[in-house]
PDB file of N, CA and C in Angstrom:
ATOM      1  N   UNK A   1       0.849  -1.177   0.000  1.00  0.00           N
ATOM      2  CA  UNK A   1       0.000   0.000   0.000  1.00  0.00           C
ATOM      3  C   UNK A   1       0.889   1.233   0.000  1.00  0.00           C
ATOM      4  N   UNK A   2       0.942   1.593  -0.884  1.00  0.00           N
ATOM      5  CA  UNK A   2       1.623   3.260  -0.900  1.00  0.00           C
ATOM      6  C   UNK A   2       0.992   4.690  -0.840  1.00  0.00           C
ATOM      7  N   UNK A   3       0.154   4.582  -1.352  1.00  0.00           N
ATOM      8  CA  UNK A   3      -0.372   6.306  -1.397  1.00  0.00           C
ATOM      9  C   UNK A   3      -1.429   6.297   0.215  1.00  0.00           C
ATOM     10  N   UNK A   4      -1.524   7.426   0.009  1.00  0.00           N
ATOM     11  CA  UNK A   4      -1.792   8.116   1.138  1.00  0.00           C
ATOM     12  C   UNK A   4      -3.567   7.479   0.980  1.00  0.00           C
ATOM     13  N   UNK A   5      -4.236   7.930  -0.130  1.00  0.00           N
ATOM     14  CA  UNK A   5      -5.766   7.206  -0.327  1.00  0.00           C
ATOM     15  C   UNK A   5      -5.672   5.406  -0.005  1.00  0.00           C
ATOM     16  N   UNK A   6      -5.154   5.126   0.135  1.00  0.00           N
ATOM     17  CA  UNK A   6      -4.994   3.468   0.235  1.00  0.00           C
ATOM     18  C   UNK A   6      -4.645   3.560   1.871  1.00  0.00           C
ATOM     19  N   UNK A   7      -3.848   4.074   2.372  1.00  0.00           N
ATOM     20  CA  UNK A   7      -4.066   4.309   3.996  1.00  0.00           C
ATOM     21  C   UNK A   7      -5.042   4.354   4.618  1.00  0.00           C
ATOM     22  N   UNK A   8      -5.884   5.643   4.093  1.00  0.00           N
ATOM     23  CA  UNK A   8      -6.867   6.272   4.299  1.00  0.00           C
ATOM     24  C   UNK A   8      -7.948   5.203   4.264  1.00  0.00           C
ATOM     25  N   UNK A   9      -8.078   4.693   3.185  1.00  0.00           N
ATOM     26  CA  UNK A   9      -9.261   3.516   3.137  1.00  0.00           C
ATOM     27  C   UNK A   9      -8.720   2.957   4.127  1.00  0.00           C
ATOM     28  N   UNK A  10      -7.867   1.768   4.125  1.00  0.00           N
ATOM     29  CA  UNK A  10      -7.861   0.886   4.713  1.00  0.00           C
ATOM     30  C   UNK A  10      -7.852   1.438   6.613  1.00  0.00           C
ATOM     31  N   UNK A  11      -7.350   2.539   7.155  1.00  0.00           N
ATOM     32  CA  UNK A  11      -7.738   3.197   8.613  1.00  0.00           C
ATOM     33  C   UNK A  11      -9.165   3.327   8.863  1.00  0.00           C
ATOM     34  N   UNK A  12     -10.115   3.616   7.624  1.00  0.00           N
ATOM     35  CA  UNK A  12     -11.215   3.596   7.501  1.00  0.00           C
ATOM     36  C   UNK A  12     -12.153   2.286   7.704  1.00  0.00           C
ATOM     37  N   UNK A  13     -11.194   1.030   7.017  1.00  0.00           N
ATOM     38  CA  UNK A  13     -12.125   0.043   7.312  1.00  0.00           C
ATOM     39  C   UNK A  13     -11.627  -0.204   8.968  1.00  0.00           C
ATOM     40  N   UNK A  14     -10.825  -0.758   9.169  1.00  0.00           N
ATOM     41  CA  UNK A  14     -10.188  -0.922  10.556  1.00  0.00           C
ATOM     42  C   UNK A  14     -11.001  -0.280  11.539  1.00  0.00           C
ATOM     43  N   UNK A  15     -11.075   1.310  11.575  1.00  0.00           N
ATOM     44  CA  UNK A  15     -12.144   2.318  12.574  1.00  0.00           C
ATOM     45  C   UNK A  15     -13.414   1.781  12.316  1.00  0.00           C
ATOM     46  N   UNK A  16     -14.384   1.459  10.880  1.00  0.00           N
ATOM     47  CA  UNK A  16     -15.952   1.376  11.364  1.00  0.00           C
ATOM     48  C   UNK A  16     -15.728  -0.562  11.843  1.00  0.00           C
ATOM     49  N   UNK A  17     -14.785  -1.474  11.339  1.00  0.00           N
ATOM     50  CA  UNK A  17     -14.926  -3.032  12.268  1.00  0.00           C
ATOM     51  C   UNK A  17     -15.005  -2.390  13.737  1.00  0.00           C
ATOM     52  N   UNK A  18     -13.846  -2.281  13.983  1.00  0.00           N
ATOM     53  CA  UNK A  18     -13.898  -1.880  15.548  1.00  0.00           C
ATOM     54  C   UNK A  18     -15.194  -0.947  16.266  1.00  0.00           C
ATOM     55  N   UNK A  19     -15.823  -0.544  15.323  1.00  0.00           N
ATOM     56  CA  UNK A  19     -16.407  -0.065  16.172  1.00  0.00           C
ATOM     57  C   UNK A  19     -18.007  -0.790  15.971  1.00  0.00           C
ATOM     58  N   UNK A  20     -18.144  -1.345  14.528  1.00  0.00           N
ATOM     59  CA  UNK A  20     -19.457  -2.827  14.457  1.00  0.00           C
ATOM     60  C   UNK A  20     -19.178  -3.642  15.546  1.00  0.00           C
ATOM     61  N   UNK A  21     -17.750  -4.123  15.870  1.00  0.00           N
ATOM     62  CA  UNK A  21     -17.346  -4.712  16.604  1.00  0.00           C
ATOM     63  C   UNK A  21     -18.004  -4.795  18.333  1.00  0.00           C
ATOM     64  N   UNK A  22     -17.514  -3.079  18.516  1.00  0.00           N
ATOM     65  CA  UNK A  22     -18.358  -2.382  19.611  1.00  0.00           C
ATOM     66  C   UNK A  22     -19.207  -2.587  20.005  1.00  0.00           C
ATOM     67  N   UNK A  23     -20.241  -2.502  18.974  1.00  0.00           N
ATOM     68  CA  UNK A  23     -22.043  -2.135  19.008  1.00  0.00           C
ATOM     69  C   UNK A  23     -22.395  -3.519  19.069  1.00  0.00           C
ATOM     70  N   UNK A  24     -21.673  -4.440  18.220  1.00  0.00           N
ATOM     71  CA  UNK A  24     -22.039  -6.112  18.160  1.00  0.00           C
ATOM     72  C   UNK A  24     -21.871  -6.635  19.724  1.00  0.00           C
ATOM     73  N   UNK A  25     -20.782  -6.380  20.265  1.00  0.00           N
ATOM     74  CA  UNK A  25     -20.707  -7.029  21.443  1.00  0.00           C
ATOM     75  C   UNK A  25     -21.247  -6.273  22.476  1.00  0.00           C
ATOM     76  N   UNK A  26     -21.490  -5.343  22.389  1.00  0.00           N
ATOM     77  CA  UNK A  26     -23.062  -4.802  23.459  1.00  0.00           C
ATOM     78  C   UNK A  26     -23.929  -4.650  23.687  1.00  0.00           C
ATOM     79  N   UNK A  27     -24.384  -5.536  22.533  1.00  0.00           N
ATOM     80  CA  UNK A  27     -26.143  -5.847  21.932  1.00  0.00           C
ATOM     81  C   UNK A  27     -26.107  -6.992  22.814  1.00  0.00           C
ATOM     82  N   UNK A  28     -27.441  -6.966  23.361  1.00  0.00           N
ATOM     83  CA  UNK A  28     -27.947  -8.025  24.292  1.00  0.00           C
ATOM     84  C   UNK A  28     -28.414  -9.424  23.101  1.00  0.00           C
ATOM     85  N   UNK A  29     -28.003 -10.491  23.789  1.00  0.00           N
ATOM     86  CA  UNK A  29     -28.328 -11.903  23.035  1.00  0.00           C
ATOM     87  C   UNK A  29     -29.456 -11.878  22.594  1.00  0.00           C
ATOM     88  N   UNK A  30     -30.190 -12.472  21.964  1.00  0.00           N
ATOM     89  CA  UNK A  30     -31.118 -12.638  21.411  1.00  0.00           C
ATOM     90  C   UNK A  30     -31.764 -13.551  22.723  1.00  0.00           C
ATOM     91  N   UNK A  31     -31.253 -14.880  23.351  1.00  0.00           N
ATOM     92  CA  UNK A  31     -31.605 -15.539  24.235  1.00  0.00           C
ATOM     93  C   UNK A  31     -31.806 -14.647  25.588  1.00  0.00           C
ATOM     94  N   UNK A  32     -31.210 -13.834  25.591  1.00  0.00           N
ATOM     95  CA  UNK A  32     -31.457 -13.004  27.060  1.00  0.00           C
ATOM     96  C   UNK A  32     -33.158 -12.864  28.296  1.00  0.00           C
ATOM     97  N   UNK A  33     -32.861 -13.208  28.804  1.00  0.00           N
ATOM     98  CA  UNK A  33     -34.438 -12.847  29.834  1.00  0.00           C
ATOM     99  C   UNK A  33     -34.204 -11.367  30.399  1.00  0.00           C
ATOM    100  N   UNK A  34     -34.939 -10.685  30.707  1.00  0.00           N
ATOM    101  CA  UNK A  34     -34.734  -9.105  31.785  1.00  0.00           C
ATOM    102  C   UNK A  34     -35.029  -9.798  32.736  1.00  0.00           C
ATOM    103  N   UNK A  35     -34.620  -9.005  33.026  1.00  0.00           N
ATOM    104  CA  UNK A  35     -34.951  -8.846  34.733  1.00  0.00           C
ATOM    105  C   UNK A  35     -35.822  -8.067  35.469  1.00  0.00           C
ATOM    106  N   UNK A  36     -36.554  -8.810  36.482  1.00  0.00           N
ATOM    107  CA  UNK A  36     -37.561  -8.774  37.106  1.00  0.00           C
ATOM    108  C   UNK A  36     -37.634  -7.243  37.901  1.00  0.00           C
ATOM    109  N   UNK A  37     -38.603  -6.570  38.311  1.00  0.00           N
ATOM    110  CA  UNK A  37     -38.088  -5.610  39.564  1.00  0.00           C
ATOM    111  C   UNK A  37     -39.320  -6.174  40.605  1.00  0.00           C
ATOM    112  N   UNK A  38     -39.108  -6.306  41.785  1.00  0.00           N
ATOM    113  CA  UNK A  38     -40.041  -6.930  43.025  1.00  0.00           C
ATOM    114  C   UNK A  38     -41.021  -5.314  42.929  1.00  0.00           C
ATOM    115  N   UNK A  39     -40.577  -4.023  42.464  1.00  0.00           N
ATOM    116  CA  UNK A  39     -41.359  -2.888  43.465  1.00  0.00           C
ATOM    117  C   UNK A  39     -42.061  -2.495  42.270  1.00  0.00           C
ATOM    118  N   UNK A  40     -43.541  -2.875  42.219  1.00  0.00           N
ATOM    119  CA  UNK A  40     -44.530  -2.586  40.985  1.00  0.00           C
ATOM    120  C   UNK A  40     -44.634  -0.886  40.729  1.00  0.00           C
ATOM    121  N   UNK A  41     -44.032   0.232  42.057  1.00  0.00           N
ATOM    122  CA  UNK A  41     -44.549   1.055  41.983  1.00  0.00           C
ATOM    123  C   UNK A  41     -43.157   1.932  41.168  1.00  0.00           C
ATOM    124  N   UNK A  42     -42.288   1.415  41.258  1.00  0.00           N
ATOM    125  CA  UNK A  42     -41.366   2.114  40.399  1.00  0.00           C
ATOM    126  C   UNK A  42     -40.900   2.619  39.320  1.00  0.00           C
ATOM    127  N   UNK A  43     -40.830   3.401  38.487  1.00  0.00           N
ATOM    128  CA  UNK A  43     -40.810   4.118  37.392  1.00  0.00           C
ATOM    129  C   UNK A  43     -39.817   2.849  36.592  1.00  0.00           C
ATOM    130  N   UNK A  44     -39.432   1.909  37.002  1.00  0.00           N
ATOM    131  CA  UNK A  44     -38.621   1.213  36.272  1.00  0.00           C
ATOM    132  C   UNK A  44     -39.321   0.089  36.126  1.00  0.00           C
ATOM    133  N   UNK A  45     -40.164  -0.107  36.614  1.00  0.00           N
ATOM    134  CA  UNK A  45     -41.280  -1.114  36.239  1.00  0.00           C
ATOM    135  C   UNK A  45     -42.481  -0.902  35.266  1.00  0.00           C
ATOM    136  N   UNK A  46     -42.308   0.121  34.801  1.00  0.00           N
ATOM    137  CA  UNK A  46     -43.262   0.450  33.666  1.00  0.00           C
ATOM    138  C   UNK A  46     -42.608   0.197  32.434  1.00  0.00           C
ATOM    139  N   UNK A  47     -41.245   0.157  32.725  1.00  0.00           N
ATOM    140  CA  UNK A  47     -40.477   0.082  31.289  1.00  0.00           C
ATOM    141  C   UNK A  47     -40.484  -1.399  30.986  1.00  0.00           C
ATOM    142  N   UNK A  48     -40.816  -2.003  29.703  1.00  0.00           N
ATOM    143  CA  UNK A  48     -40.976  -3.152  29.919  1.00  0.00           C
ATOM    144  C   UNK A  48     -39.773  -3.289  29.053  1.00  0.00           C
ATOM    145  N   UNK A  49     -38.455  -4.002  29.615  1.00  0.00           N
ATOM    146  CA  UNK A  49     -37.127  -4.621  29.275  1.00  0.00           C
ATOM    147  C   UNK A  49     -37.179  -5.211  27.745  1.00  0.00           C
ATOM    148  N   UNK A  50     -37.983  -6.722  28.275  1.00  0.00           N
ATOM    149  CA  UNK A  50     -38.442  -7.584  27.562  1.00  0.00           C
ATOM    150  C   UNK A  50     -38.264  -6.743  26.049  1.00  0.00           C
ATOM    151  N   UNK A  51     -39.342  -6.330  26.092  1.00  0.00           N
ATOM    152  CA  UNK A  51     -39.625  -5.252  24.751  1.00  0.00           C
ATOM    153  C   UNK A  51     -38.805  -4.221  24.076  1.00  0.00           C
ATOM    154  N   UNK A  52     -38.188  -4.002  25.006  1.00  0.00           N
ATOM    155  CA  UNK A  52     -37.320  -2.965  24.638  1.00  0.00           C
ATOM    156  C   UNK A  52     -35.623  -3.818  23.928  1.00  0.00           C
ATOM    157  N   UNK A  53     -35.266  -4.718  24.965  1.00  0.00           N
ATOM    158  CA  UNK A  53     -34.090  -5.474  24.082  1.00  0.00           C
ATOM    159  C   UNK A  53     -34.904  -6.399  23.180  1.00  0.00           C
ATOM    160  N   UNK A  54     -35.974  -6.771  23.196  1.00  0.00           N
ATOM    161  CA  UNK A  54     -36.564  -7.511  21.449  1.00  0.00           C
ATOM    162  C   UNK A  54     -36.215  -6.345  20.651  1.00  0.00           C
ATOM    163  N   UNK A  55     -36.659  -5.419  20.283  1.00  0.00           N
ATOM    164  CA  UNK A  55     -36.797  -4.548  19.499  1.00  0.00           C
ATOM    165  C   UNK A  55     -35.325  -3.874  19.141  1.00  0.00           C
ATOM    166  N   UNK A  56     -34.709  -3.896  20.228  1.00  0.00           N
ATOM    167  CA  UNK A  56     -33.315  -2.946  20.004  1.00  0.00           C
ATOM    168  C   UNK A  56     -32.485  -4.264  19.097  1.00  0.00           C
ATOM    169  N   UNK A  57     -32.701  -5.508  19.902  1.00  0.00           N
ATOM    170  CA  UNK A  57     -31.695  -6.724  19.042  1.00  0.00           C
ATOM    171  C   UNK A  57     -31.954  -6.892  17.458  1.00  0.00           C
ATOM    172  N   UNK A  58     -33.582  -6.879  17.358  1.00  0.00           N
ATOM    173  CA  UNK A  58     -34.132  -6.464  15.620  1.00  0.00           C
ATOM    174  C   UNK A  58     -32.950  -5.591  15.077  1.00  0.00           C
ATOM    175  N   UNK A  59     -33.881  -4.644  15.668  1.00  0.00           N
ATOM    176  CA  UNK A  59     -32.960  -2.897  15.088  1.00  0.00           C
ATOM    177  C   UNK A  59     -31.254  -3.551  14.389  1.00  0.00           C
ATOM    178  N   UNK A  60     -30.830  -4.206  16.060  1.00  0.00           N
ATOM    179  CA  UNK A  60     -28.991  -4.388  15.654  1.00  0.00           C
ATOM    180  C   UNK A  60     -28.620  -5.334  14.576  1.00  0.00           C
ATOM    181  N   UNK A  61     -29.741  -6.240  14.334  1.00  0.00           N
ATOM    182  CA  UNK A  61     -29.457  -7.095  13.185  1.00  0.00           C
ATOM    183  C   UNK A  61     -29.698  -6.710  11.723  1.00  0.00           C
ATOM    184  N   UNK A  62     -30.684  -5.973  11.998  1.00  0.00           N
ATOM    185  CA  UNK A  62     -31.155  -5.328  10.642  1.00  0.00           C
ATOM    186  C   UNK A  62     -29.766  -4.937  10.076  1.00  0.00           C
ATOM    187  N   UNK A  63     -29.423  -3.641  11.249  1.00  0.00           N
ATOM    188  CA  UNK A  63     -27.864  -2.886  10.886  1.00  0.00           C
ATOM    189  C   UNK A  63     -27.133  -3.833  10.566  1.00  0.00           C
ATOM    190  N   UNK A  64     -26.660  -4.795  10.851  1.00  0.00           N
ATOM    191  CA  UNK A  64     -25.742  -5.635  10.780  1.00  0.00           C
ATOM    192  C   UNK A  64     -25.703  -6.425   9.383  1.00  0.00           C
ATOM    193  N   UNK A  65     -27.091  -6.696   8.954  1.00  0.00           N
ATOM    194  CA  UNK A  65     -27.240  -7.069   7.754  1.00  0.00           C
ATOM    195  C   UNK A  65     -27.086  -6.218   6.535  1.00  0.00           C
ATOM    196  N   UNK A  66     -27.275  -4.933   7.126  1.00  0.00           N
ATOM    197  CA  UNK A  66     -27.672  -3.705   6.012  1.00  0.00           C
ATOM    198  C   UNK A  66     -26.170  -3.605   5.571  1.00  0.00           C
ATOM    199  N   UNK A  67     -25.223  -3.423   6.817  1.00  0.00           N
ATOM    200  CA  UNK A  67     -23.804  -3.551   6.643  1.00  0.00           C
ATOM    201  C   UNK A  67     -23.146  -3.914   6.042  1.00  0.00           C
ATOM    202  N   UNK A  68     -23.416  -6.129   5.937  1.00  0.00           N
ATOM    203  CA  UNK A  68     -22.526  -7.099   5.215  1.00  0.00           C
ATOM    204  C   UNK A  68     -23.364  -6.660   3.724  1.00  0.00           C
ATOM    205  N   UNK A  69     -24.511  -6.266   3.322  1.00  0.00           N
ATOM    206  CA  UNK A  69     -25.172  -6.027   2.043  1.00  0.00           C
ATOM    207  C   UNK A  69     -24.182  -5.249   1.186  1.00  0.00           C
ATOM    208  N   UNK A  70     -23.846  -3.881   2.149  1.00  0.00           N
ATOM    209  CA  UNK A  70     -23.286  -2.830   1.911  1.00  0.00           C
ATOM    210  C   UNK A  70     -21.762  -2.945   1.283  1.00  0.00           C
ATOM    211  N   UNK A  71     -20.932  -3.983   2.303  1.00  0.00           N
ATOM    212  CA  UNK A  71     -19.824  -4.048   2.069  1.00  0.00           C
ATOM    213  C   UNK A  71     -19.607  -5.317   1.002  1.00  0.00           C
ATOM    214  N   UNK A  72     -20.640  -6.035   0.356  1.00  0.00           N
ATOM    215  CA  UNK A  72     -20.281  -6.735  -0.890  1.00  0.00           C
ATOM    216  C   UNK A  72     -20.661  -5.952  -1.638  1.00  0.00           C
ATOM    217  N   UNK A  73     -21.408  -5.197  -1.709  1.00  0.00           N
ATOM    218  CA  UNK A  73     -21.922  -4.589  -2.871  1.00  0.00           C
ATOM    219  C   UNK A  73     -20.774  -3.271  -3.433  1.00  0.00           C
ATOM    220  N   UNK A  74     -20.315  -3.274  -2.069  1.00  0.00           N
ATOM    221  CA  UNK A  74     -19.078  -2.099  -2.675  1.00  0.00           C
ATOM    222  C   UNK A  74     -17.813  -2.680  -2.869  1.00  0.00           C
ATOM    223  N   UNK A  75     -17.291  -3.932  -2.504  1.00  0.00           N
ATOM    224  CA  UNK A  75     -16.412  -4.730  -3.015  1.00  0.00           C
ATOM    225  C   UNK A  75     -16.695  -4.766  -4.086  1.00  0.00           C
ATOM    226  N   UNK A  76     -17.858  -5.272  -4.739  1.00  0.00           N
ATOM    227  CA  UNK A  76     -17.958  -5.862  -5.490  1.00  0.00           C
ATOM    228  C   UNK A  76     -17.590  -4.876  -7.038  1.00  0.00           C
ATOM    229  N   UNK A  77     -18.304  -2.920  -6.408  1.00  0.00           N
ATOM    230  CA  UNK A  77     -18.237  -2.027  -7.500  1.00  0.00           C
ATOM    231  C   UNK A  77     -16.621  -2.054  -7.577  1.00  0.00           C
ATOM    232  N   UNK A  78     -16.044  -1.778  -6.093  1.00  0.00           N
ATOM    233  CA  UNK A  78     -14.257  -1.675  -6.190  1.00  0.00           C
ATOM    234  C   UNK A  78     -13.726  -2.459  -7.280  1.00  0.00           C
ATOM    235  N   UNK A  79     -13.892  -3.927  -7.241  1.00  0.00           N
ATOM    236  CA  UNK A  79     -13.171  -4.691  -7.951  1.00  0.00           C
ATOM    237  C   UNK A  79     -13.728  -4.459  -9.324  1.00  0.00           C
ATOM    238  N   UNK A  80     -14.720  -4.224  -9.813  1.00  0.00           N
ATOM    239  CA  UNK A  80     -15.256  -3.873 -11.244  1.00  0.00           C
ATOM    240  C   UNK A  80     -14.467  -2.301 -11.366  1.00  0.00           C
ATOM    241  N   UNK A  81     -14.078  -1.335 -10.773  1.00  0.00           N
ATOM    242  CA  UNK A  81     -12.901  -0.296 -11.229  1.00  0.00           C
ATOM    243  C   UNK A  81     -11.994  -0.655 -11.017  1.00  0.00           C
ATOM    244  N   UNK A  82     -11.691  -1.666 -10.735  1.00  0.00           N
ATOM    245  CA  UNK A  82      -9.950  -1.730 -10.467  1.00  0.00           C
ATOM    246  C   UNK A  82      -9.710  -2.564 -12.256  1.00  0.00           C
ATOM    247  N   UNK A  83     -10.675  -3.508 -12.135  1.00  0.00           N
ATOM    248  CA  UNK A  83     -10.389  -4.358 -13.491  1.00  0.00           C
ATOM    249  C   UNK A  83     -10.998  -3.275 -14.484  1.00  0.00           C
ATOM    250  N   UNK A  84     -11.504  -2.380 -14.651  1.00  0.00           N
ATOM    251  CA  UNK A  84     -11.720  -1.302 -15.479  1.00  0.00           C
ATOM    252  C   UNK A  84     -10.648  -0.328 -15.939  1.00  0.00           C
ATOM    253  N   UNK A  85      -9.988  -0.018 -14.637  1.00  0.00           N
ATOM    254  CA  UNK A  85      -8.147   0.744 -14.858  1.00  0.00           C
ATOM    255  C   UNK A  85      -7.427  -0.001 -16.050  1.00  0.00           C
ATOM    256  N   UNK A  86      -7.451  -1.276 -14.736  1.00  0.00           N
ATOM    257  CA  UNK A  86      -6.330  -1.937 -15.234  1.00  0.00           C
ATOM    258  C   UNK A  86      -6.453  -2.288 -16.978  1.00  0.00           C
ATOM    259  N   UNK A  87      -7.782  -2.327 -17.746  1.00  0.00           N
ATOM    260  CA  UNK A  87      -7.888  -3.288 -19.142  1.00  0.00           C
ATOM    261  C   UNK A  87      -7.793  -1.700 -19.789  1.00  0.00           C
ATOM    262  N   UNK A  88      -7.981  -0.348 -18.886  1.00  0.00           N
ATOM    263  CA  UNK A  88      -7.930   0.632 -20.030  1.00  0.00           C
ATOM    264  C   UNK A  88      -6.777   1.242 -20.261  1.00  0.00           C
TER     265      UNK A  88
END
């Protein structure tokens, strides 16, 4: 890798893994249960967990899928300009 744009990409991929990386490993399991609260009268008992990590784990997979979509589909344009340079 020599030029400075080829750095640049590749610091680029490195920074958004690490940080899918991030978001991946702080997404609650899909298997996960919440947890209970004993005091019905508490403002934290209205929030229903359950629902809230179903919905957020959706959300993170969606992203996650939208992601790997993203990054073949732009491999895929990369390598169609690179073999475009190279035959012209």
């Amino acid at each position: 890798m020599k030029g400075w744009r080829s750095r640049f990409i590749f610091t680029l991929v490195v920074y958004l893994a690490g940080f899918a990386t991030a978001i991946y490993t702080l997404a609650p399991a899909p298997e996960g249960k919440a947890i209970e609260h004993s005091d019905k009268n508490s403002p934290q008992s209205k929030f229903n967990s359950e629902e809230f990590v179903e919905n957020f784990n959706t959300g993170m997979h969606k992203c996650l899928e939208f992601g790997k979509e993203a990054a073949l589909r732009t491999g895929k344009l990369l390598r169609e300009k690179v073999k475009e340079m190279r035959d012209a």
